[in-house]
PDB file of N, CA and C in Angstrom:
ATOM      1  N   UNK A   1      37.146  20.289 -19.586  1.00  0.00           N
ATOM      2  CA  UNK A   1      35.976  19.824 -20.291  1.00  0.00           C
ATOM      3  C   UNK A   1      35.735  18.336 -20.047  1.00  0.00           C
ATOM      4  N   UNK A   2      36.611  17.346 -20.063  1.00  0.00           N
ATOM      5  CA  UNK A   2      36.610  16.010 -19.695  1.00  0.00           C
ATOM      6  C   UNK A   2      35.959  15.906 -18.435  1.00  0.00           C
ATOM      7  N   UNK A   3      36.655  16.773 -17.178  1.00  0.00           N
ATOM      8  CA  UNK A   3      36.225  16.298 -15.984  1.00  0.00           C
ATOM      9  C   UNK A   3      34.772  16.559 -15.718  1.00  0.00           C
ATOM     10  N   UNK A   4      33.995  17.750 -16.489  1.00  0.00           N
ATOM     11  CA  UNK A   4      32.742  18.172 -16.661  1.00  0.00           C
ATOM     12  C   UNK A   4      31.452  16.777 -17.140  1.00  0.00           C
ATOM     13  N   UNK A   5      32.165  16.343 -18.320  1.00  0.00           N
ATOM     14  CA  UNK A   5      31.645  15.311 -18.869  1.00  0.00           C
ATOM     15  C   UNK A   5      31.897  14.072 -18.082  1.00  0.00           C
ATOM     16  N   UNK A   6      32.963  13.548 -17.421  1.00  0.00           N
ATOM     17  CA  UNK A   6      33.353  12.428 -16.755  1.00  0.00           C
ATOM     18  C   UNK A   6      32.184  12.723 -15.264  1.00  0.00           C
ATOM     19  N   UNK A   7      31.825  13.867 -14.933  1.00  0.00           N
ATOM     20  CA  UNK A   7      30.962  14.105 -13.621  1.00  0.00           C
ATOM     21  C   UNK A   7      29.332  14.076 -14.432  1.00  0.00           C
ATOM     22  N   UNK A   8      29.348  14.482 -15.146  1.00  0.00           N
ATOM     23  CA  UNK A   8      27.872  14.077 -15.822  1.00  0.00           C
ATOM     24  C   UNK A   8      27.353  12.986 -16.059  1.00  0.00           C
ATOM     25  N   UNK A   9      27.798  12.026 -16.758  1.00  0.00           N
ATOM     26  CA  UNK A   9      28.631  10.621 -16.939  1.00  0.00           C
ATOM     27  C   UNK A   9      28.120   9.701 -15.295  1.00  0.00           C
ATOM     28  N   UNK A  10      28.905  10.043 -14.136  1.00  0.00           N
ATOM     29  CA  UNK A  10      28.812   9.543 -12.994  1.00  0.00           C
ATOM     30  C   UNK A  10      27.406   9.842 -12.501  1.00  0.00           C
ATOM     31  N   UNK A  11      27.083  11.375 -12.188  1.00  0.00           N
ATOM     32  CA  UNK A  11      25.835  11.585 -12.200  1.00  0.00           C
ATOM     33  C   UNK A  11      24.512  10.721 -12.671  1.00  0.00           C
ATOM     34  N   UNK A  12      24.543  10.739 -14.267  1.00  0.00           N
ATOM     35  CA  UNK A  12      23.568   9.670 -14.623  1.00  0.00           C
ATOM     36  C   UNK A  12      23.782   8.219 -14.516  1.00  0.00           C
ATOM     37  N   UNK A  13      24.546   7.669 -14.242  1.00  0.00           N
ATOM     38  CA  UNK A  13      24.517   6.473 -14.075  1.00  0.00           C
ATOM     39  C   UNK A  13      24.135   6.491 -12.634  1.00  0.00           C
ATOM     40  N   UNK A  14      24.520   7.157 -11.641  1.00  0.00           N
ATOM     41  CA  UNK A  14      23.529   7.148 -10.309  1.00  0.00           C
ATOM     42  C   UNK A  14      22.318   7.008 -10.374  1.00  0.00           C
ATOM     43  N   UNK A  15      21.383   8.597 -10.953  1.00  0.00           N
ATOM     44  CA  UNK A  15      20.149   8.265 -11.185  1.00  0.00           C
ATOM     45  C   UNK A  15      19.662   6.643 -11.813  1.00  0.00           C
ATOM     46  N   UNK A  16      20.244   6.338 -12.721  1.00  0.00           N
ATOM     47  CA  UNK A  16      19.826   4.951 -13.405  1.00  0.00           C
ATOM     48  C   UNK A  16      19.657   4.346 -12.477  1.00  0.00           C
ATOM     49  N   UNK A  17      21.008   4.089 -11.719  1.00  0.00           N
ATOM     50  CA  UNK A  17      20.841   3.008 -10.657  1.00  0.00           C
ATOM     51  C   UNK A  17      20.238   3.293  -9.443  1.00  0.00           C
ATOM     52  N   UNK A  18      19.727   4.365  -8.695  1.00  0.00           N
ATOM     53  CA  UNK A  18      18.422   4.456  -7.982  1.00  0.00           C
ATOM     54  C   UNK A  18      17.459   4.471  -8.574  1.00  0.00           C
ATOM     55  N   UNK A  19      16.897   4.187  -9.574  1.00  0.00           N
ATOM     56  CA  UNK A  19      15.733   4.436 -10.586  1.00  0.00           C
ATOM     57  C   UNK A  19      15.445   2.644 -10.547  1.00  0.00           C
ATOM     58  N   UNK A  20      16.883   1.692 -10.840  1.00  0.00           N
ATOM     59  CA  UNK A  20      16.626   0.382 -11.278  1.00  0.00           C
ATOM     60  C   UNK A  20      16.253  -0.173  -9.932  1.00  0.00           C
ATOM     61  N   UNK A  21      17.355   0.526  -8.605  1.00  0.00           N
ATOM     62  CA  UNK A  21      16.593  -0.229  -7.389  1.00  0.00           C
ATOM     63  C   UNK A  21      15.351  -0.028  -7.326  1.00  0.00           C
ATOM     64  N   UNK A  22      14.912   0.797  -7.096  1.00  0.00           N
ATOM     65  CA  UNK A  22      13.628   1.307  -6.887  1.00  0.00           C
ATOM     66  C   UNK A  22      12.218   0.436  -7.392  1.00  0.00           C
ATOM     67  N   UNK A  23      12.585   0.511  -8.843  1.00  0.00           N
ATOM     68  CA  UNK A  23      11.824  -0.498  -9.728  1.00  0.00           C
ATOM     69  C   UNK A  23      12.078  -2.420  -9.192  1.00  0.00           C
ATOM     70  N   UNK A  24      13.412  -2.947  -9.241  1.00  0.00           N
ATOM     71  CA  UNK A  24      13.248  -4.278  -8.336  1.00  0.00           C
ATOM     72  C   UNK A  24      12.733  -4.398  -7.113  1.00  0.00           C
ATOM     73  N   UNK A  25      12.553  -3.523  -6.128  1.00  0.00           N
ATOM     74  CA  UNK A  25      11.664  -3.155  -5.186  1.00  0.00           C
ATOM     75  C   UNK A  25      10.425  -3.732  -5.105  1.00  0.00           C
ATOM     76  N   UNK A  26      10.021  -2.489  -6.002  1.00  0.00           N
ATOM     77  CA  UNK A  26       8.825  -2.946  -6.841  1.00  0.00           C
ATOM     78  C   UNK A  26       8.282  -4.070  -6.987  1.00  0.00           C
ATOM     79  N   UNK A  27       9.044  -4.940  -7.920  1.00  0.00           N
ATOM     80  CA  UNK A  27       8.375  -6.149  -8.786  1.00  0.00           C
ATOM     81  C   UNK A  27       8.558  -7.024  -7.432  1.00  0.00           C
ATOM     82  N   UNK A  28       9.187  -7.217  -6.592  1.00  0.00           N
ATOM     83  CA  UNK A  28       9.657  -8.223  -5.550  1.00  0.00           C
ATOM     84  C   UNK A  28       8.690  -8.368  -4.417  1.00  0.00           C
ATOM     85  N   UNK A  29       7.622  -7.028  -4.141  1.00  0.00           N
ATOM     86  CA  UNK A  29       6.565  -6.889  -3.624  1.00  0.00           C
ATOM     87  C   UNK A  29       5.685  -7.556  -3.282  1.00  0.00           C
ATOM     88  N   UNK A  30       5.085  -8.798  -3.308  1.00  0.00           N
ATOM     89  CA  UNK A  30       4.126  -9.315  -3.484  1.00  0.00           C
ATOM     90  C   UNK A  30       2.708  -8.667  -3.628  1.00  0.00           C
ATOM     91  N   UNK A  31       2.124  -8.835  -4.673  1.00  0.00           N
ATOM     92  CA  UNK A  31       0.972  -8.304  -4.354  1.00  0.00           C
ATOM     93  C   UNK A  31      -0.421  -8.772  -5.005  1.00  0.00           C
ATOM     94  N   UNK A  32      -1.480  -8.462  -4.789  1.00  0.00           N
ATOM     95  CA  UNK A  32      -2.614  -9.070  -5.304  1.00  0.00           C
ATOM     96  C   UNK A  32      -3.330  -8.365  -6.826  1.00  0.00           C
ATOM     97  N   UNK A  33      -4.432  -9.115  -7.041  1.00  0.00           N
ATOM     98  CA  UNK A  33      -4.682  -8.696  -8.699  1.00  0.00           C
ATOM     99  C   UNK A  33      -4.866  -6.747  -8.286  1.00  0.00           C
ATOM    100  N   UNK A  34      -5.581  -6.547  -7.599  1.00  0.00           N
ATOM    101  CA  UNK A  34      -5.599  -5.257  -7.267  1.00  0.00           C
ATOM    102  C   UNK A  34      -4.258  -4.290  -6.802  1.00  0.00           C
ATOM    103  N   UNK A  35      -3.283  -4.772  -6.451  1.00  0.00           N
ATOM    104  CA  UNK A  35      -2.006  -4.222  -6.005  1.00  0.00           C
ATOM    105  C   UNK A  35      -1.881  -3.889  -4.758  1.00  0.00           C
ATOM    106  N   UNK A  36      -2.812  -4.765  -3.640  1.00  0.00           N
ATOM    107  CA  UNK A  36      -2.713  -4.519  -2.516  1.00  0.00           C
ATOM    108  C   UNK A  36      -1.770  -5.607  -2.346  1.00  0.00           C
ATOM    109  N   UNK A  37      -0.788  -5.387  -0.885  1.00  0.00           N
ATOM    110  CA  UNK A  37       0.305  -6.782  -0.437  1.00  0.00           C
ATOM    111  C   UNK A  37      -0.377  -8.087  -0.500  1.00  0.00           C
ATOM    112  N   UNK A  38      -0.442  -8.476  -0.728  1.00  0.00           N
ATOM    113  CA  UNK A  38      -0.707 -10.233  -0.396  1.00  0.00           C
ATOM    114  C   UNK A  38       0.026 -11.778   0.579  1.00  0.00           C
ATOM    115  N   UNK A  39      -0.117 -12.286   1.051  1.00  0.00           N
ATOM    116  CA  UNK A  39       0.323 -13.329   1.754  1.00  0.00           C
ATOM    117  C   UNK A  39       0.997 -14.183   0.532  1.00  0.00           C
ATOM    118  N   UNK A  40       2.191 -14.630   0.425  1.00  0.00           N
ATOM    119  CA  UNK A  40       2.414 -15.751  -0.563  1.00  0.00           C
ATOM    120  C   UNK A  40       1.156 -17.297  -1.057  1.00  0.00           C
ATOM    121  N   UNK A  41       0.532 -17.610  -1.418  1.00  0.00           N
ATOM    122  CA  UNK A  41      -0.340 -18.608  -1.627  1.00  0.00           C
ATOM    123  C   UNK A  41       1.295 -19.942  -1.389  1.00  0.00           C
ATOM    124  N   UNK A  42       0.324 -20.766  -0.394  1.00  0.00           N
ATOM    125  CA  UNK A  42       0.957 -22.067   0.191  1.00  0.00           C
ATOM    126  C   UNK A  42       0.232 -22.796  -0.342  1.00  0.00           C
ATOM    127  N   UNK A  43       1.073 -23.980  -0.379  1.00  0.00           N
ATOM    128  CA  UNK A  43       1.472 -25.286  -1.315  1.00  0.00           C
ATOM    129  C   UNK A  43       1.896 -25.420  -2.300  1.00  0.00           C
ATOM    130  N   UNK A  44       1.427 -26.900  -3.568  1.00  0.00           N
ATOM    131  CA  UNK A  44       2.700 -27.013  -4.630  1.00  0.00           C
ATOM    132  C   UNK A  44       1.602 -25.763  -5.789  1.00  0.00           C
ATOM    133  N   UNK A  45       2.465 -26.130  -6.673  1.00  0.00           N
ATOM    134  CA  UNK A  45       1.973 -24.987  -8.166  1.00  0.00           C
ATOM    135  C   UNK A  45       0.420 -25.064  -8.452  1.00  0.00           C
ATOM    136  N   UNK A  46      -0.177 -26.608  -8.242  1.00  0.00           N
ATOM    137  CA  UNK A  46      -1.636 -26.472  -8.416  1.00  0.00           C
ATOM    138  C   UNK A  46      -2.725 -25.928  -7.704  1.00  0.00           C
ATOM    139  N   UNK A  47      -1.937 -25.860  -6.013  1.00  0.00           N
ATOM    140  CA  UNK A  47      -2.758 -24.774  -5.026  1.00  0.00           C
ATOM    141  C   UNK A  47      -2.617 -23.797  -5.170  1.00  0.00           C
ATOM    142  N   UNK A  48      -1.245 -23.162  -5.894  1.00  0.00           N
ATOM    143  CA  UNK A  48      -1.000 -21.904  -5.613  1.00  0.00           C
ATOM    144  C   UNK A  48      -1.970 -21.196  -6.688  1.00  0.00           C
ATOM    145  N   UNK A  49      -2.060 -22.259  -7.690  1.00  0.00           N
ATOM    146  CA  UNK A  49      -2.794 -21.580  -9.069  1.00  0.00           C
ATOM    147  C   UNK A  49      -4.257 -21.714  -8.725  1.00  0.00           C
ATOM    148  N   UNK A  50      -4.643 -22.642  -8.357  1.00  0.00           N
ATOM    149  CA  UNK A  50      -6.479 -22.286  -7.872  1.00  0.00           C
ATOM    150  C   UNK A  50      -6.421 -21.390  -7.275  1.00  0.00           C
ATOM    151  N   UNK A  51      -5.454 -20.701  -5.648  1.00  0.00           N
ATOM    152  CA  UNK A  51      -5.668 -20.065  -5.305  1.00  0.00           C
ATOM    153  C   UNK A  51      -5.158 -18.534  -5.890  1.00  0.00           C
ATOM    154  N   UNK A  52      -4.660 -17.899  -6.520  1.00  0.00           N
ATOM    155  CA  UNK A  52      -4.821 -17.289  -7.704  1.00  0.00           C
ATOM    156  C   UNK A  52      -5.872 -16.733  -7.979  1.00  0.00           C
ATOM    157  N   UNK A  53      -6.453 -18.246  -8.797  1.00  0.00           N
ATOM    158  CA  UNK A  53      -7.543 -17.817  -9.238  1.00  0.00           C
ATOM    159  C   UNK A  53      -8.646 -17.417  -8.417  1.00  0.00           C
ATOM    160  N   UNK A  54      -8.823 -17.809  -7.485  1.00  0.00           N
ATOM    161  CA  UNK A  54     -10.072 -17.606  -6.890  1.00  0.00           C
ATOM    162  C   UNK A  54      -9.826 -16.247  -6.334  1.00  0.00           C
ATOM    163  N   UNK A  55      -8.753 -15.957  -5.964  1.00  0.00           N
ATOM    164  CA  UNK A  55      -8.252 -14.190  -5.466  1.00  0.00           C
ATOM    165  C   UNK A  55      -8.260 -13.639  -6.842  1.00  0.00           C
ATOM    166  N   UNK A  56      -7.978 -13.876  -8.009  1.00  0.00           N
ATOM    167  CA  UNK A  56      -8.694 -12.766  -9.241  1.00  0.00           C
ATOM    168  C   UNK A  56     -10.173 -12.984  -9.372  1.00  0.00           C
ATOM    169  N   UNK A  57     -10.633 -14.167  -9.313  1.00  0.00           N
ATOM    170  CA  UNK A  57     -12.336 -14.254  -9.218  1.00  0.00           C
ATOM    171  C   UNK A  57     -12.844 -13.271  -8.189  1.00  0.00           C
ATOM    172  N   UNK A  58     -12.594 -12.945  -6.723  1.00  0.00           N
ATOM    173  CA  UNK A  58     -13.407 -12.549  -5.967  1.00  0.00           C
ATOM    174  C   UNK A  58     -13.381 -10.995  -6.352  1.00  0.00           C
ATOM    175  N   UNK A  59     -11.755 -10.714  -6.700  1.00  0.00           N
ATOM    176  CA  UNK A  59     -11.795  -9.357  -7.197  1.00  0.00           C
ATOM    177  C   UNK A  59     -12.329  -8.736  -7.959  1.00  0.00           C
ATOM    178  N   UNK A  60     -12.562  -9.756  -9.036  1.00  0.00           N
ATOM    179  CA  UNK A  60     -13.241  -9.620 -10.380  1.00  0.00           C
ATOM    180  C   UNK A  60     -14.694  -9.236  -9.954  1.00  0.00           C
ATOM    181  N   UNK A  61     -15.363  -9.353  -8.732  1.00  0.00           N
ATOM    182  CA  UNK A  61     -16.881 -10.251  -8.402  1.00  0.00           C
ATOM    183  C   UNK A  61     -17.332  -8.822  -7.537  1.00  0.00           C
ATOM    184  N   UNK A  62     -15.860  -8.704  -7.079  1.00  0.00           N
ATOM    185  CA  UNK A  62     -15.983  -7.406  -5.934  1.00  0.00           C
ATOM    186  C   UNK A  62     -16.355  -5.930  -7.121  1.00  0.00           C
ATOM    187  N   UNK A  63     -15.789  -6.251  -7.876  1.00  0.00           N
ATOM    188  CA  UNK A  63     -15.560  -4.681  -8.522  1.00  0.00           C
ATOM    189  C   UNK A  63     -16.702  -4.644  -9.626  1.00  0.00           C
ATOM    190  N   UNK A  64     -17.275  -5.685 -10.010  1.00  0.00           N
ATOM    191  CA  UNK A  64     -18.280  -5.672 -11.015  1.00  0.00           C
ATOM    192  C   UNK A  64     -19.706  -5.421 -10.077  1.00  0.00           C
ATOM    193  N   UNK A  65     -19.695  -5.881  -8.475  1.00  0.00           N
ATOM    194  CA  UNK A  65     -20.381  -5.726  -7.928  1.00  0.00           C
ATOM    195  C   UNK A  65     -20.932  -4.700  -7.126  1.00  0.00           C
ATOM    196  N   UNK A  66     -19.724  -3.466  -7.206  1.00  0.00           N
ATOM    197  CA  UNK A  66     -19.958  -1.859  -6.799  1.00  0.00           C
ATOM    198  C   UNK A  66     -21.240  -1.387  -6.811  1.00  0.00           C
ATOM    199  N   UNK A  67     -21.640  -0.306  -6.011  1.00  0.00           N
ATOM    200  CA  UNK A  67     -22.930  -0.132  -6.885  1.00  0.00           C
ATOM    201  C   UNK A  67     -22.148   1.729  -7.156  1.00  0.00           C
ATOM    202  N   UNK A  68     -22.836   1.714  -8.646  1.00  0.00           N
ATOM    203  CA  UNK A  68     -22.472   2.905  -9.502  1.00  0.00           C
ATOM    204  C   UNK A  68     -23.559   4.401  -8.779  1.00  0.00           C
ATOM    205  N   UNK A  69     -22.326   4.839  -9.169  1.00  0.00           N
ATOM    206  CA  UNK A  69     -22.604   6.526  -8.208  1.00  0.00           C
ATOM    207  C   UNK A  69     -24.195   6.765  -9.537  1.00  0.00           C
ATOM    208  N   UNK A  70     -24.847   7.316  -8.370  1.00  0.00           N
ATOM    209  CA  UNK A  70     -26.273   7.982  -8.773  1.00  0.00           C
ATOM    210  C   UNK A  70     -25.951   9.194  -9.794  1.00  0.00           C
ATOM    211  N   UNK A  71     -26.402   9.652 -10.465  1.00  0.00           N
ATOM    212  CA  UNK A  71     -26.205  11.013 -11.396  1.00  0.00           C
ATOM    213  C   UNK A  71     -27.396  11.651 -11.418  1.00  0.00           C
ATOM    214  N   UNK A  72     -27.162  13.077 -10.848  1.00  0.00           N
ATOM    215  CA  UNK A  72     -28.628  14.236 -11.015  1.00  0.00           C
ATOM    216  C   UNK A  72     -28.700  14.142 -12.448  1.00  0.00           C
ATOM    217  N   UNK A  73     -30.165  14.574 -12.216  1.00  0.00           N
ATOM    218  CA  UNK A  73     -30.913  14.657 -13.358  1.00  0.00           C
ATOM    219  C   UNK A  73     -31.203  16.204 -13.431  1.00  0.00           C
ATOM    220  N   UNK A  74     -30.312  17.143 -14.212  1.00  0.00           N
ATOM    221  CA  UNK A  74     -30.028  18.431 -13.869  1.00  0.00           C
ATOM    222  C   UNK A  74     -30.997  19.089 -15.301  1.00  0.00           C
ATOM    223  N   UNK A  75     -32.445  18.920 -15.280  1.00  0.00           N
ATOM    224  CA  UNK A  75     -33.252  19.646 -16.829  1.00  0.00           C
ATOM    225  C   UNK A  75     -33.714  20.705 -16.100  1.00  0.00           C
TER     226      UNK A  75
END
């Protein structure tokens, strides 16, 4: 009964720990407001932050600027 539980035990702590790589993966990604890859933004903290912003502005500009699917008028 121990060795049952001691292999269950091992088991889940595997899953965990391919579950946690998986997820640091993840976050380490770089990516943009949309979740596409991105280039790191170059220079010090105040370029990196205008440029930021202006990559959430255009996104922001892009997606408000869609044009919305037509809908029949089914009477």
């Amino acid at each position: 009964m121990r060795g049952l539980s001691l292999l269950a035990l091992v088991i889940v702590l595997l899953i965990v720990g391919l579950l946690a790589s998986r997820q640091t993966a993840v976050i380490h990604a770089p990516t943009n407001v949309i979740g596409v890859p991105a280039s790191a933004p170059q220079g010090n903290g105040r370029e990196q932050s205008q440029q930021i912003q202006q990559q959430y502005k255009k996104a922001l500009e892009d997606a408000v600027n869609q044009p919305r699917p037509e809908l029949d008028d089914a009477k």
